[in-house]
C-alpha atoms as a PDB file:
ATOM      1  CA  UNK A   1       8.005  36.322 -33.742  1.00  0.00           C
ATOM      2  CA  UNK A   2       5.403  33.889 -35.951  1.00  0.00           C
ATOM      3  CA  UNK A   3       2.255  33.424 -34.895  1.00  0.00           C
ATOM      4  CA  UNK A   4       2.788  30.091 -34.580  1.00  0.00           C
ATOM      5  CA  UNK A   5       5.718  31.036 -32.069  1.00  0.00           C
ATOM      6  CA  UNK A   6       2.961  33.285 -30.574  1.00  0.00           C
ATOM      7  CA  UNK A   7       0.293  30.444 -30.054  1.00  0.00           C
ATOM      8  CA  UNK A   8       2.814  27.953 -28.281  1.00  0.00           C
ATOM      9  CA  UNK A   9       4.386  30.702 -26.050  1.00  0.00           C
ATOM     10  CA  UNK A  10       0.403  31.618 -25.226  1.00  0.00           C
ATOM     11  CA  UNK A  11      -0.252  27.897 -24.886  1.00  0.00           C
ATOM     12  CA  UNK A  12       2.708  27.129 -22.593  1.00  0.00           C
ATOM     13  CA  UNK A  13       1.436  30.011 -20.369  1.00  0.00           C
ATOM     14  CA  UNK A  14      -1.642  29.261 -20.293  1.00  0.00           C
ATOM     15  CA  UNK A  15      -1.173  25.475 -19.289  1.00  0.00           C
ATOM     16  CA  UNK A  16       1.040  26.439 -16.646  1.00  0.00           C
ATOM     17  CA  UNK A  17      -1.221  28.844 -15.378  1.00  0.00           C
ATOM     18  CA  UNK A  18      -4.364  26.545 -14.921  1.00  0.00           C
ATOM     19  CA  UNK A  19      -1.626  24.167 -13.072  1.00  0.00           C
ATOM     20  CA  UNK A  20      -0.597  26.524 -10.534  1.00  0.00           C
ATOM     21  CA  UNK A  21      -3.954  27.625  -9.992  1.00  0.00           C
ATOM     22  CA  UNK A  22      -5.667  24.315  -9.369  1.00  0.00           C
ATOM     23  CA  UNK A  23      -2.638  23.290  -7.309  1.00  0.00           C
ATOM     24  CA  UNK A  24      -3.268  26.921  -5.251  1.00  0.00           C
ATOM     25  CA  UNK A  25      -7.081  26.608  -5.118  1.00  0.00           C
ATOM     26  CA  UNK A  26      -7.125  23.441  -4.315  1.00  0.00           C
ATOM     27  CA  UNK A  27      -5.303  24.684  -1.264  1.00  0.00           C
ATOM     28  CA  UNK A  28      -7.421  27.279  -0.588  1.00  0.00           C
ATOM     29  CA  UNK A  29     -10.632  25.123  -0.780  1.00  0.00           C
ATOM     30  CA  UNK A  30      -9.015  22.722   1.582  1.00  0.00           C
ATOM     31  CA  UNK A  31      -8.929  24.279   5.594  1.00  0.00           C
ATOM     32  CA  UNK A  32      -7.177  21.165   6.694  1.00  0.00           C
ATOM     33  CA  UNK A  33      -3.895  21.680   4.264  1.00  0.00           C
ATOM     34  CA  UNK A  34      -0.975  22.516   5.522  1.00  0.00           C
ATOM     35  CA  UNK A  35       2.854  22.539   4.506  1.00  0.00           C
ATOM     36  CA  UNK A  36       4.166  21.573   7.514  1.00  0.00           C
ATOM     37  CA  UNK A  37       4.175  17.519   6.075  1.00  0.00           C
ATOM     38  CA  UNK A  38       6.324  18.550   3.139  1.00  0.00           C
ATOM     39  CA  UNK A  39       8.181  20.715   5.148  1.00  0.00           C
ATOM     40  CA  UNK A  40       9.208  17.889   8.119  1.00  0.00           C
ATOM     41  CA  UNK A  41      10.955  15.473   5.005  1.00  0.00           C
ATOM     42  CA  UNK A  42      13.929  18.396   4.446  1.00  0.00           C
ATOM     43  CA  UNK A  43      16.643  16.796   3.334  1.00  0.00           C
ATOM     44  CA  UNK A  44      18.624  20.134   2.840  1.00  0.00           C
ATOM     45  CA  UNK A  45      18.768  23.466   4.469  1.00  0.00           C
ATOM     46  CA  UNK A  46      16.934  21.467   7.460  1.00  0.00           C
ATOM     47  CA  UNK A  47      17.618  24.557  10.063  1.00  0.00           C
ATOM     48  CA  UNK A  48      15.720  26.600   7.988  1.00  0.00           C
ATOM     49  CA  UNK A  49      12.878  24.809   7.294  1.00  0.00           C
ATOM     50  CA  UNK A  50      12.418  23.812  10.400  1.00  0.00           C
ATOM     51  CA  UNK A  51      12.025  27.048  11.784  1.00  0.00           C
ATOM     52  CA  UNK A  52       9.559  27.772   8.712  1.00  0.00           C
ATOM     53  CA  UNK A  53       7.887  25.005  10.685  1.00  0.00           C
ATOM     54  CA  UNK A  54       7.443  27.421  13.861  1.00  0.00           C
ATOM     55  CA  UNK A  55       4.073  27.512  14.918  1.00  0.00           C
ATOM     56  CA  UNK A  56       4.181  31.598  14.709  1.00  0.00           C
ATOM     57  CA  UNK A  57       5.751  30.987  10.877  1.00  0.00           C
ATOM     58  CA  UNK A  58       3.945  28.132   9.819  1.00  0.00           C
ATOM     59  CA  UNK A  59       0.457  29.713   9.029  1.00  0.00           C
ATOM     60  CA  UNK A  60       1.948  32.935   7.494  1.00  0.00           C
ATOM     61  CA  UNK A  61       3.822  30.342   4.921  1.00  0.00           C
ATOM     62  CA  UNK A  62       0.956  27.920   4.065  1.00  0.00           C
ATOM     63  CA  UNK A  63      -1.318  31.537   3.267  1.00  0.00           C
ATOM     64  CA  UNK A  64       1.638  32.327   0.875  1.00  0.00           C
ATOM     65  CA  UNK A  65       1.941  29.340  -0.185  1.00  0.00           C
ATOM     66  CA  UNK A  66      -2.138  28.891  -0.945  1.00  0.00           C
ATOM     67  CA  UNK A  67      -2.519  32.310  -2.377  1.00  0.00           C
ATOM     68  CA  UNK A  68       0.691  32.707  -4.062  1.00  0.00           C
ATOM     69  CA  UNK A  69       0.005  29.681  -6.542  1.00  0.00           C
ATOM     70  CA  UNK A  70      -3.643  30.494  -7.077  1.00  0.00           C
ATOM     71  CA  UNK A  71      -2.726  34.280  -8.026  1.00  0.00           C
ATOM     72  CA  UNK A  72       0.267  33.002  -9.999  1.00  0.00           C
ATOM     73  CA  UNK A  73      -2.184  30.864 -11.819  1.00  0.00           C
ATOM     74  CA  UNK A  74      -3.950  34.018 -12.452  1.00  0.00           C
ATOM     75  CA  UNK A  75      -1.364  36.085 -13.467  1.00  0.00           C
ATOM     76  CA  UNK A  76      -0.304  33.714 -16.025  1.00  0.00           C
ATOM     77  CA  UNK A  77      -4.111  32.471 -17.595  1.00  0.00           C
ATOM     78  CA  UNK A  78      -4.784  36.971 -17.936  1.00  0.00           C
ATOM     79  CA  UNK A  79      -1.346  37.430 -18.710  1.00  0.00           C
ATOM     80  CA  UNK A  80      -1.043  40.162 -16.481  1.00  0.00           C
ATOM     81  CA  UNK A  81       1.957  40.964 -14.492  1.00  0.00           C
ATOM     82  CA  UNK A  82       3.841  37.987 -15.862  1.00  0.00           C
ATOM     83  CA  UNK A  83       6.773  39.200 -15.446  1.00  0.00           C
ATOM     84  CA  UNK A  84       6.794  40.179 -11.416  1.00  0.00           C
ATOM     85  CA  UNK A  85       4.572  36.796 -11.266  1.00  0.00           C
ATOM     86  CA  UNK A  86       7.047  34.430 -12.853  1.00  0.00           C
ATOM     87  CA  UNK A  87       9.879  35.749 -11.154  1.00  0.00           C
ATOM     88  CA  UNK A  88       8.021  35.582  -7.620  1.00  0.00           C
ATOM     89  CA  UNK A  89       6.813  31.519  -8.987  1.00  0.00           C
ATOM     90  CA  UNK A  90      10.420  31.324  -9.783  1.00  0.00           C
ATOM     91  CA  UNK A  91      11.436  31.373  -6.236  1.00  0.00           C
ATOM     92  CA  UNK A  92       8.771  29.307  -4.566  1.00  0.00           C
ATOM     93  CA  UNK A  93       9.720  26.605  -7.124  1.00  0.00           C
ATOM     94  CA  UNK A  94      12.811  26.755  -5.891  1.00  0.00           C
ATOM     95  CA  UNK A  95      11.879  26.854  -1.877  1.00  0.00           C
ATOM     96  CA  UNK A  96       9.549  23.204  -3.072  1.00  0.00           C
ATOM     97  CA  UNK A  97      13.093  22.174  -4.490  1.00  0.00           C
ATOM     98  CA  UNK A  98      15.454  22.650  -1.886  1.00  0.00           C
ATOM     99  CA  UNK A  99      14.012  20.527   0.926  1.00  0.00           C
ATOM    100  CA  UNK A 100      13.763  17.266  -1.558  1.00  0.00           C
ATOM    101  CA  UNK A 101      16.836  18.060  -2.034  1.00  0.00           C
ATOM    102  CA  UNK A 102      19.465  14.840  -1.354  1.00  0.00           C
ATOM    103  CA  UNK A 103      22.305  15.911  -3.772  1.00  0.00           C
ATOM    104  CA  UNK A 104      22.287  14.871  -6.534  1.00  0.00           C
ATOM    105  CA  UNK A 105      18.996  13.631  -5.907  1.00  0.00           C
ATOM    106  CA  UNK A 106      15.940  14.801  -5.950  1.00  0.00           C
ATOM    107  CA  UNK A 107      12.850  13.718  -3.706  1.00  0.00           C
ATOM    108  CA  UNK A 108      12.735   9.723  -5.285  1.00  0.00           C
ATOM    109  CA  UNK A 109      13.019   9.129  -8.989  1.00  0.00           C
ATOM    110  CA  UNK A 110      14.901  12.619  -9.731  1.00  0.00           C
ATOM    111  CA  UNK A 111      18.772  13.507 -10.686  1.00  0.00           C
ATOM    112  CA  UNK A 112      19.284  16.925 -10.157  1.00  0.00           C
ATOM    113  CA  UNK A 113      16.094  17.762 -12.393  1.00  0.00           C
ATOM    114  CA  UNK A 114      12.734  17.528 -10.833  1.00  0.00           C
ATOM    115  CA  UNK A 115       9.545  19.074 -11.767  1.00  0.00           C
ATOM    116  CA  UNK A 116      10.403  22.510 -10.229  1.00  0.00           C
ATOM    117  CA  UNK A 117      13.241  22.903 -11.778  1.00  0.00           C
ATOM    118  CA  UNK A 118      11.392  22.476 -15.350  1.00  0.00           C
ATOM    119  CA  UNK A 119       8.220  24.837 -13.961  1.00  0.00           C
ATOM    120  CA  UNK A 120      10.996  27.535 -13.353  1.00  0.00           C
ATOM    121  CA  UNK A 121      12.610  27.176 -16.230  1.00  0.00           C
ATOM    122  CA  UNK A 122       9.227  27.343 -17.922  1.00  0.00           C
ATOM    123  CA  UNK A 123       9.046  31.043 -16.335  1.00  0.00           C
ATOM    124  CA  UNK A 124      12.128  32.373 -16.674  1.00  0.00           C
ATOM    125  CA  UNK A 125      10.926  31.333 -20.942  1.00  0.00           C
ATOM    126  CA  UNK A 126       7.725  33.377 -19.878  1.00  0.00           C
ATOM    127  CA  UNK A 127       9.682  36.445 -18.578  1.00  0.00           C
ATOM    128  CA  UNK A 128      12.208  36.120 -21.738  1.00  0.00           C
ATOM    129  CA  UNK A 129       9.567  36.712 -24.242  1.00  0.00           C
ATOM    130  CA  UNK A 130       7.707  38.907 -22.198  1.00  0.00           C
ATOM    131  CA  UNK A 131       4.377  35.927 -22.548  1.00  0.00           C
ATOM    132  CA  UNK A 132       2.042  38.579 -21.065  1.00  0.00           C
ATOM    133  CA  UNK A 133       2.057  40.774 -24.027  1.00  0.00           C
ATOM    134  CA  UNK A 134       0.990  37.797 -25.941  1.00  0.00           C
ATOM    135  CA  UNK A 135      -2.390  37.356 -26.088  1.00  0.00           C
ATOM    136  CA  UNK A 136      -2.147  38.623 -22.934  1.00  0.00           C
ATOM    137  CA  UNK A 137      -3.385  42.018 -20.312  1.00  0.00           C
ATOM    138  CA  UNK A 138      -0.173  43.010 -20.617  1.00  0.00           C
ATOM    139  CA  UNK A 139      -0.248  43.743 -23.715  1.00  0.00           C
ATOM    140  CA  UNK A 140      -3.162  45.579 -23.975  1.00  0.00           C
ATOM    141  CA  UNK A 141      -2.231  47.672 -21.163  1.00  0.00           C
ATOM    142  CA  UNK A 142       1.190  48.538 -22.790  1.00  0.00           C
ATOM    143  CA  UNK A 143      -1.036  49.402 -26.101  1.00  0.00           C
ATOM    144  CA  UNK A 144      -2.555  52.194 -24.211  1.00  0.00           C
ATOM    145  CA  UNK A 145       0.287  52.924 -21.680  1.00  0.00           C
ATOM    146  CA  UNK A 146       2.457  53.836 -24.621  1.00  0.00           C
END
């Protein structure tokens, strides 16, 4: 791989990162956020989110929900644990997808493709190339774990 391959692969992951972590923290910071307003509009898979609506369910999902962006973010800015972190992102991007979902649309101005579909796409490219070696802890651990 070029460095210049290097650098945009460290640049995409680090972008990324500082977006899921200000989207996380920003959740954090806030004591009156919840999901249960995105949650309510399901369009798809409505039984399901509606019982992630549950008032015993609810606050277990909006502290994974808070927490699992901010430490996502995390992951990818240190590039540690990219891999396990990218493939954990890669499934809440898809649990934000599926209750916009209105096949083929996608919440209001999307066909098929929204924004979560291109952030998981984004980290399945991160787990492909293995971003966390790359400028990364990762890679610093695996020079000494070798």
């Amino acid at each position: 791989m070029t460095k210049t391959q290097k650098l945009s692969i460290f640049i995409l992951r680090l972008s990324l990162g500082f977006l899921m972590f200000y989207a996380g923290i920003t959740k954090v910071m806030d004591s009156s956020w919840s999901a249960a307003g995105y949650l309510k509009g399901s369009k798809a898979f409505s039984p399901f989110y509606s019982f992630l609506l549950s008032p015993s369910v609810l606050p277990v999902i909006n502290f994974l929900n808070e927490w699992g962006l901010t430490l996502l973010g995390i992951s990818l800015i240190f590039g540690v644990f990219v891999r396990l972190s990218s493939v954990l992102g890669i499934v809440l991007m898809i649990l934000y997808y599926l209750p916009i979902l209105k096949f083929p649309y996608v919440g209001e101005h999307s066909y098929l493709v929204d924004e979560h579909i291109i952030y998981s796409l984004v980290l399945l490219l991160l787990i492909t190339f293995n971003s966390g070696k790359i400028f990364g802890f990762d890679g610093w651990f695996y020079k000494f774990h070798r």
